[in-house]
N, C-alpha and C. Protein backbone atom coordinates (compact mmCIF):
# COMPACT_ATOMS: atom_id res chain seq x y z
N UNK A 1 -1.04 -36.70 -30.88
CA UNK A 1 -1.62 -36.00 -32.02
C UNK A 1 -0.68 -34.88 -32.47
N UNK A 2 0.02 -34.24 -31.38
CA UNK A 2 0.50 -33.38 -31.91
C UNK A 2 1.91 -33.41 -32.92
N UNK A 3 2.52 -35.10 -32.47
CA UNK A 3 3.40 -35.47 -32.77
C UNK A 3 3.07 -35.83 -34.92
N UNK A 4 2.07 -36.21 -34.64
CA UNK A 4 1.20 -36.48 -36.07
C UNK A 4 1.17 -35.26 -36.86
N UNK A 5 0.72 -34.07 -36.21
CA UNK A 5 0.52 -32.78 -37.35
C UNK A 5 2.25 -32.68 -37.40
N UNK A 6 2.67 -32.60 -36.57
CA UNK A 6 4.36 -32.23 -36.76
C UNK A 6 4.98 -32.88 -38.32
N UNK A 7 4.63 -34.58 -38.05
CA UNK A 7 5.08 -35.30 -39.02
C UNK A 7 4.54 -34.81 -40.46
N UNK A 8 3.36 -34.70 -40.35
CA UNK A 8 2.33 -34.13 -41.78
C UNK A 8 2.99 -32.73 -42.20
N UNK A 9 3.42 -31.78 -41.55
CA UNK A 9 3.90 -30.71 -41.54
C UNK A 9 4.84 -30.82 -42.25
N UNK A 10 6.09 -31.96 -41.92
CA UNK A 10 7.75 -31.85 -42.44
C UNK A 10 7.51 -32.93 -43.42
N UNK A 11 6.60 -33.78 -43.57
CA UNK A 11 6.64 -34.54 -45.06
C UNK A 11 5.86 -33.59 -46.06
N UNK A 12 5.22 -32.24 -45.69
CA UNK A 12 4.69 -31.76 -46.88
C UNK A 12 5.88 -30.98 -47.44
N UNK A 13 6.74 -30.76 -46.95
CA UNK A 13 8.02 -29.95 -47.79
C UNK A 13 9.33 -31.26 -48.07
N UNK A 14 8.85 -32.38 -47.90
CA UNK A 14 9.99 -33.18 -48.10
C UNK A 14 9.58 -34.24 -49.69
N UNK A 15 10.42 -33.28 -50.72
CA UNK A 15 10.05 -34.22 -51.93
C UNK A 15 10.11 -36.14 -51.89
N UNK A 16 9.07 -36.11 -52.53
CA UNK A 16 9.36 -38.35 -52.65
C UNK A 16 7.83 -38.10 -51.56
N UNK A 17 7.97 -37.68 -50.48
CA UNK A 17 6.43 -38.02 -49.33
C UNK A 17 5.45 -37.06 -50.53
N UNK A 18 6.25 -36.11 -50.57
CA UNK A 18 4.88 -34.98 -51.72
C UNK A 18 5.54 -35.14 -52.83
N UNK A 19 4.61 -35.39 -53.77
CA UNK A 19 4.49 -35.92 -55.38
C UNK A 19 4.24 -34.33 -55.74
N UNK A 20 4.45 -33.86 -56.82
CA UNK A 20 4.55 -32.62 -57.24
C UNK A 20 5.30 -31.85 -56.60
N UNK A 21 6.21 -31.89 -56.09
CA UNK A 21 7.11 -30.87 -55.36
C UNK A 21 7.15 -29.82 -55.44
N UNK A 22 7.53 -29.45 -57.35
CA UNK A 22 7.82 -28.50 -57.49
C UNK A 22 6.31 -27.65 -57.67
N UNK A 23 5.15 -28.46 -57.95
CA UNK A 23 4.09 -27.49 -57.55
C UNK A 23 3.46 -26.99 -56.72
N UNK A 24 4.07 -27.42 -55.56
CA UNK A 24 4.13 -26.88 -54.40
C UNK A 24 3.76 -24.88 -54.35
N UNK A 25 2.80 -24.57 -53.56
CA UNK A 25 2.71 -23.09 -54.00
C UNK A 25 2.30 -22.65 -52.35
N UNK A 26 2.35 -21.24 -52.26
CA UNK A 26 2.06 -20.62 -51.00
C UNK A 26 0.81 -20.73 -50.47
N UNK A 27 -0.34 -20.75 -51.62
CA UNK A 27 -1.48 -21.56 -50.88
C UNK A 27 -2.77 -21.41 -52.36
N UNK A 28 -3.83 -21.63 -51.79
CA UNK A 28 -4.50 -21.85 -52.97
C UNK A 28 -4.84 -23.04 -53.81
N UNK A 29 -5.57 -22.84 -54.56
CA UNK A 29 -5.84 -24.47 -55.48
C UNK A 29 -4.99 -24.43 -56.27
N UNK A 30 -3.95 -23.58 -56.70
CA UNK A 30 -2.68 -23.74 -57.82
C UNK A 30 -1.74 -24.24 -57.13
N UNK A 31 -1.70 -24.78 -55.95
CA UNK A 31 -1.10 -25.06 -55.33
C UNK A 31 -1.39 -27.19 -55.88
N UNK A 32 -0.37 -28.13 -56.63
CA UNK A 32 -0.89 -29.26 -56.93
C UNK A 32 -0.21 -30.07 -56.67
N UNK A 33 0.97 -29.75 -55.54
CA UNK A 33 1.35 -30.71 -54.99
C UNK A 33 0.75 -31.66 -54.11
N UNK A 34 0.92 -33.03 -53.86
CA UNK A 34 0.28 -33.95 -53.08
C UNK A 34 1.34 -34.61 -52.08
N UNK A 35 0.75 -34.55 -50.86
CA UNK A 35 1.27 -35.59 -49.56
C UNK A 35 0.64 -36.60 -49.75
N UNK A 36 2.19 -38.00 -50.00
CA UNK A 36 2.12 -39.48 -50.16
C UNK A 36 1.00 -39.45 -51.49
N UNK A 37 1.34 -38.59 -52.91
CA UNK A 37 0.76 -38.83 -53.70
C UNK A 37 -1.10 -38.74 -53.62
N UNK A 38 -1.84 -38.16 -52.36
CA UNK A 38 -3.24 -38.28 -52.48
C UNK A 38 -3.68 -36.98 -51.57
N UNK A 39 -3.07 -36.03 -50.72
CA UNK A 39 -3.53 -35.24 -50.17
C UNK A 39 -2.99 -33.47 -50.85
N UNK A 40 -3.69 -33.29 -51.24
CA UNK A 40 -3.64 -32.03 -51.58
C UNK A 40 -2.95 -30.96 -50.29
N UNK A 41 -1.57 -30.16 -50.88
CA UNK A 41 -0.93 -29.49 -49.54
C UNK A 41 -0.12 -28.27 -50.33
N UNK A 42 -0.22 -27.22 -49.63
CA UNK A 42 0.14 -26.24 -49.58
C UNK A 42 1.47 -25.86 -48.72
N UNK A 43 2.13 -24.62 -48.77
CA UNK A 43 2.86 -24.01 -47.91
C UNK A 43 2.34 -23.62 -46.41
N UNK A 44 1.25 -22.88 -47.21
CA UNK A 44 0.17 -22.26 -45.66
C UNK A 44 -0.14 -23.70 -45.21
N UNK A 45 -0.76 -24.54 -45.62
CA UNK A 45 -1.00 -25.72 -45.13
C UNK A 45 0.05 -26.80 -44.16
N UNK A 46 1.01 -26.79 -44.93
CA UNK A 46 2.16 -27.61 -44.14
C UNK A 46 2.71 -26.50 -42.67
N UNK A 47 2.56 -25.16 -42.72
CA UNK A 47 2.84 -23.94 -41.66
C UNK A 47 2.17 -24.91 -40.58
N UNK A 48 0.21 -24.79 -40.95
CA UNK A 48 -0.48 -24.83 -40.43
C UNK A 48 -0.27 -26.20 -39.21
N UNK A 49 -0.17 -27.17 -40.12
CA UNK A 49 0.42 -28.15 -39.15
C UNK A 49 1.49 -28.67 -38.31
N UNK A 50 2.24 -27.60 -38.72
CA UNK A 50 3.48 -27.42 -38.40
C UNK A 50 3.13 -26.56 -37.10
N UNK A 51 2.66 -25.88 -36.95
CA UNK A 51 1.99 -25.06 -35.61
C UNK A 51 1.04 -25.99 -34.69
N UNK A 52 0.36 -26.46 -35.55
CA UNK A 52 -1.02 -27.38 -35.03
C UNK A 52 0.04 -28.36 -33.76
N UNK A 53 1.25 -28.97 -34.27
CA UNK A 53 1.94 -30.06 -34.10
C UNK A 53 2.91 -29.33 -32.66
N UNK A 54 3.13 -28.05 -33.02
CA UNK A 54 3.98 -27.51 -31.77
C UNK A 54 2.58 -27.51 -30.55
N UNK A 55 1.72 -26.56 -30.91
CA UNK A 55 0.76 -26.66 -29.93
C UNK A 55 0.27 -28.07 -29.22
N UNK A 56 0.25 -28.92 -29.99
CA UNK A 56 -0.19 -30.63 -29.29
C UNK A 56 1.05 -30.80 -28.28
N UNK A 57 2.02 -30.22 -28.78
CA UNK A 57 3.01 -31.50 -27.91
C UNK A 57 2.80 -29.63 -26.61
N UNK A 58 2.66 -28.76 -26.67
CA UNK A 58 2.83 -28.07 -25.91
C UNK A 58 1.49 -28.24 -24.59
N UNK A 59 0.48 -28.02 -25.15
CA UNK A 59 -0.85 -28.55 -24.81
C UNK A 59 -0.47 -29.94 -23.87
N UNK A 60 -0.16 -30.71 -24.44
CA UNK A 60 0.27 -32.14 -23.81
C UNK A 60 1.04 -32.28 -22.46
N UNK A 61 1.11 -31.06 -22.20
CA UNK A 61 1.98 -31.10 -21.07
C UNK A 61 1.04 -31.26 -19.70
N UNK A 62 0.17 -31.38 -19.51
CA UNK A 62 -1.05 -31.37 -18.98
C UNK A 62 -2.43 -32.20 -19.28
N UNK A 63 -2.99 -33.14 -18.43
CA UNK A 63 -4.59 -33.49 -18.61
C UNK A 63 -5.30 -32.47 -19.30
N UNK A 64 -5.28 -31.38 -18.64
CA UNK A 64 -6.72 -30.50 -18.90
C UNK A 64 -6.16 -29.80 -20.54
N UNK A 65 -4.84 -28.86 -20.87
CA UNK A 65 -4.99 -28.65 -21.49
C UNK A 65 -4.71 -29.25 -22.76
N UNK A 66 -4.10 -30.88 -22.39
CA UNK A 66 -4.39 -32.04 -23.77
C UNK A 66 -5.32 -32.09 -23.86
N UNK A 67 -6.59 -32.09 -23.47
CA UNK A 67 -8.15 -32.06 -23.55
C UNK A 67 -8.66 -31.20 -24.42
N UNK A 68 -8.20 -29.45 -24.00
CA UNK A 68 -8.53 -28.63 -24.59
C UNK A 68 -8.05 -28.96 -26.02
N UNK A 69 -6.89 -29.00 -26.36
CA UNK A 69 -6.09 -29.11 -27.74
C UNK A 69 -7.19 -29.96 -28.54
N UNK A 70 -7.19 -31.61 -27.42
CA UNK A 70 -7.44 -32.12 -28.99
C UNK A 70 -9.16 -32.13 -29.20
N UNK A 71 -10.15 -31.50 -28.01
CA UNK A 71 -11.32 -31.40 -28.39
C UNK A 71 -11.26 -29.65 -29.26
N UNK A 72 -10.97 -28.84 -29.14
CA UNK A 72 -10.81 -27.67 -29.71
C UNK A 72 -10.04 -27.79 -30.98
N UNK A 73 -8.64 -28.72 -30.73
CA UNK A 73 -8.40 -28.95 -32.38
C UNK A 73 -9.30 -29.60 -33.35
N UNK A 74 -9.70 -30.77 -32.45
CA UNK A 74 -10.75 -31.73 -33.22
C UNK A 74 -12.19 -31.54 -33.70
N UNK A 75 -12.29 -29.97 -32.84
CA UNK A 75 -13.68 -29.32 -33.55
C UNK A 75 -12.98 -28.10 -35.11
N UNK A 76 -12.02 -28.00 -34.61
CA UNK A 76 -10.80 -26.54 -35.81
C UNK A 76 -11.04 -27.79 -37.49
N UNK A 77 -10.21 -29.09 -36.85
CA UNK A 77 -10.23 -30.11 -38.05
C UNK A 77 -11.77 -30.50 -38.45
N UNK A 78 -12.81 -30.60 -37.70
CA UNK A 78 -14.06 -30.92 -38.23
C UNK A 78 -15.05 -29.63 -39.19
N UNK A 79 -14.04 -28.68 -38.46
CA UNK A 79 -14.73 -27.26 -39.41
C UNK A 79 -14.38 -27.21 -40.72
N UNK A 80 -12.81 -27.78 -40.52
CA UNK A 80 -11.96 -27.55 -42.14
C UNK A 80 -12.85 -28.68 -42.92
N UNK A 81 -12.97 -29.92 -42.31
CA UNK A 81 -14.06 -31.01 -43.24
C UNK A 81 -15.30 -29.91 -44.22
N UNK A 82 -16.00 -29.42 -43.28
CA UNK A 82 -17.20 -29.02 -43.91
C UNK A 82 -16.80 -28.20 -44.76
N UNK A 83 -16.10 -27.33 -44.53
CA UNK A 83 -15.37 -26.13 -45.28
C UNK A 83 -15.15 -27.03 -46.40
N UNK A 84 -14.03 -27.84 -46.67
CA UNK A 84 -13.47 -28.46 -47.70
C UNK A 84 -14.70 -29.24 -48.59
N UNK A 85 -16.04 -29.29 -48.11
CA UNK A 85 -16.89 -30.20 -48.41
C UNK A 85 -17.34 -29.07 -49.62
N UNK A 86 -18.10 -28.42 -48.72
CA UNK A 86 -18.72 -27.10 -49.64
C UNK A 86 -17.89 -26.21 -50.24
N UNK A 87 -16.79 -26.18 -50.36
CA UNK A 87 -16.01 -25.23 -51.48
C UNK A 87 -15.22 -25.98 -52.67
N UNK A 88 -16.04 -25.92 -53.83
CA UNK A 88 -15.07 -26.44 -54.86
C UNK A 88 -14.07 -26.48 -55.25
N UNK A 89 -13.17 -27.56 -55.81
CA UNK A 89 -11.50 -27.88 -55.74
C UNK A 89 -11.06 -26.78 -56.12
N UNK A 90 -11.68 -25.79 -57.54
CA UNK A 90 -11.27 -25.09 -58.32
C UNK A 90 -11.74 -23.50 -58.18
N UNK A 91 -12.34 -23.74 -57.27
CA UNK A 91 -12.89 -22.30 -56.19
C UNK A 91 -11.50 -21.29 -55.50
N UNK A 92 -11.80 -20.11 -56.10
CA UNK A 92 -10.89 -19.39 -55.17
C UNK A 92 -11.22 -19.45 -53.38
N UNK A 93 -12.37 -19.66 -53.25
CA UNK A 93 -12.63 -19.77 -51.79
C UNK A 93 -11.53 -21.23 -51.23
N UNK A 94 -11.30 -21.63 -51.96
CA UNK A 94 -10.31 -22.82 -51.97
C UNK A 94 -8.59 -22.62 -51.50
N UNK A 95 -8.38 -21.66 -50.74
CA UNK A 95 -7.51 -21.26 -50.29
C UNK A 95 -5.95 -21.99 -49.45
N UNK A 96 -6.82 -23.01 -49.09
CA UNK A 96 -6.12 -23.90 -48.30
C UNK A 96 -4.55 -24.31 -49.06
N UNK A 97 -4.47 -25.41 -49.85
CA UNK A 97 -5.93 -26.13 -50.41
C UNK A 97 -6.15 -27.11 -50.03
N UNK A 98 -8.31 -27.84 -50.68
CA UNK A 98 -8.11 -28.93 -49.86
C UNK A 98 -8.74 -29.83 -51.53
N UNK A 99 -8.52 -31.17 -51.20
CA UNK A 99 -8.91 -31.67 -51.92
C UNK A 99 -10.07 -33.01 -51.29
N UNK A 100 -10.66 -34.07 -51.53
CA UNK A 100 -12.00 -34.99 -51.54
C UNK A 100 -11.06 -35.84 -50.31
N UNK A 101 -9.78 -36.11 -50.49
CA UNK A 101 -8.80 -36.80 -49.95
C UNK A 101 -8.69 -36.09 -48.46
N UNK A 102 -8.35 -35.28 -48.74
CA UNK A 102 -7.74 -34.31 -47.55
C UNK A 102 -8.97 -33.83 -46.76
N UNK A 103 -10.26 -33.83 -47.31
CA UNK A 103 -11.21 -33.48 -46.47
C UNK A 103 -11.84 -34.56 -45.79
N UNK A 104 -11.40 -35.83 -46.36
CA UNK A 104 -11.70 -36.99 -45.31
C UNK A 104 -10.80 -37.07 -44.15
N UNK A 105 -9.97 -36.59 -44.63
CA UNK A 105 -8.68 -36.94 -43.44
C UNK A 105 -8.96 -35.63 -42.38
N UNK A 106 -9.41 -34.85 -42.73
CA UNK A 106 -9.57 -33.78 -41.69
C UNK A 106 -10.16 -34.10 -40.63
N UNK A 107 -11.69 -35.10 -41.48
CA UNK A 107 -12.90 -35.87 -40.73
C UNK A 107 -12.32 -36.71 -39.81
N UNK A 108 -11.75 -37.68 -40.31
CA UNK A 108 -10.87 -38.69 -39.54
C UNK A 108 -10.01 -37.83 -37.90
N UNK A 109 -9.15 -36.78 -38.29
CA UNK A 109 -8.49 -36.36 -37.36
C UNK A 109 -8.98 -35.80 -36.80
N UNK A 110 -9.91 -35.14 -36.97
CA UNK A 110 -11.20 -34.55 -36.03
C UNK A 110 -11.83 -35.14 -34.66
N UNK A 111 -12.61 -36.26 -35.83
CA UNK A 111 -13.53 -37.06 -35.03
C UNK A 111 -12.45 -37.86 -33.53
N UNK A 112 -11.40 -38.08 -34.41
CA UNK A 112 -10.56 -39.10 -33.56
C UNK A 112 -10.09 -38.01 -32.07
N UNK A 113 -9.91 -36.78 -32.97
CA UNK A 113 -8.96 -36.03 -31.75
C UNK A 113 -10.44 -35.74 -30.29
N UNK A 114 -11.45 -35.53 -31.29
CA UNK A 114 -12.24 -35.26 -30.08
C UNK A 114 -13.20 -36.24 -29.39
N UNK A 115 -13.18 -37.30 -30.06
CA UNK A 115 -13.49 -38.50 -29.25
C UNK A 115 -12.44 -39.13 -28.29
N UNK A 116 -11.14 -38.87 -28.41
CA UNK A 116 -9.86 -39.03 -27.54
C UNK A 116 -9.87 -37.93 -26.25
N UNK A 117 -10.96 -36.94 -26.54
CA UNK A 117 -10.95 -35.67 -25.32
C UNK A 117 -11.76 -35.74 -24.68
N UNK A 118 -12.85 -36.05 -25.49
CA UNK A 118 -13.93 -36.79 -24.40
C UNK A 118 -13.51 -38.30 -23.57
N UNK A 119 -12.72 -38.90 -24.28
CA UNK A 119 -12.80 -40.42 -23.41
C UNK A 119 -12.09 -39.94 -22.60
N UNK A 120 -10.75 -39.09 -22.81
CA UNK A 120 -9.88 -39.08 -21.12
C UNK A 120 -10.18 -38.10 -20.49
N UNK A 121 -11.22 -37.33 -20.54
CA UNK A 121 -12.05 -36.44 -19.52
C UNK A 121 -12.90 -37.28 -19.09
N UNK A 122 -13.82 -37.84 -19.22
CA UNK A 122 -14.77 -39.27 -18.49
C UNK A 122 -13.52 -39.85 -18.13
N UNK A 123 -12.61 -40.69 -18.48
CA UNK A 123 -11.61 -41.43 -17.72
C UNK A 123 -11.41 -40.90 -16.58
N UNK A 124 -10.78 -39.65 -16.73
CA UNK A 124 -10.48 -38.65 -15.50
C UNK A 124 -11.38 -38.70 -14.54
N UNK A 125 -12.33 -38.42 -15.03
CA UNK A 125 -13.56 -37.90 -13.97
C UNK A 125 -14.00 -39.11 -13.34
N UNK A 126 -14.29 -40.11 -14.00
CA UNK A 126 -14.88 -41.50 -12.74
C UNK A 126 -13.53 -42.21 -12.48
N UNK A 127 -12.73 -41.64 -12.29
CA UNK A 127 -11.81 -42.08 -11.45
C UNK A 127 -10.83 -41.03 -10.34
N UNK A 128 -11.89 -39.92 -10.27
CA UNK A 128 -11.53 -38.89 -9.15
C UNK A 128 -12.13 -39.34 -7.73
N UNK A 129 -11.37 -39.61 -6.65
CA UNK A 129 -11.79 -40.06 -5.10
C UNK A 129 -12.97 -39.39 -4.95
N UNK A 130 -13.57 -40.09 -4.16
CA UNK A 130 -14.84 -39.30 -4.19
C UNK A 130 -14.71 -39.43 -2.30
């Protein structure tokens, strides 16, 4: 996972992956550049995953605290869903930014990261000697 935010991170500043390049902005809904033409992305945004992506692979160095990462990231990404749900595209509370696109994908990386933290914590656990 962490290898994933990394990638999302360096294609949001790499023109041709983000469509609007040059509208690319520090953060905000004036911000109208798009990753692969459908995800709404920012500066602060591409940072964000760009950090998200160091922490996974750092986190990863370990069972317990790959666990932590991706159930704690995967609850961070399920917050940004709701967030992105209830704040309108054109809302200054819209800070990010996120768009209908990008707040599914949050859902997606969420759900996935923390259903991946729960399965290899049960993995772990019924397969500790007893």
């Amino acid at each position: 996972m962490g290898a994933v935010f990394l990638a999302l991170g360096i294609l949001g500043f790499v023109p041709g992956a983000t469509t609007g390049y040059e509208k690319l902005r520090m953060a905000g809904q004036d911000s109208a550049a798009l990753l692969f033409g459908v995800f709404a992305v920012s500066v602060l945004l591409n940072v964000v995953h760009l950090l998200f992506g160091v922490g996974g692979l750092v986190f990863g160095r370990n069972p317990a605290s790959a666990r932590l990462y991706l159930i704690g990231g995967g609850a961070v990404c399920l917050a940004l869903w709701g967030y992105g749900l209830l704040t309108e595209d054109t809302s200054a509370a819209n800070f990010v930014p996120f768009n209908a696109a990008a707040d599914w994908l949050h859902f997606g990386l969420g759900a996935a990261m923390v259903l991946l933290g729960l399965v290899t914590a049960r993995a772990r656990t019924s397969s500790s000697p007893m």
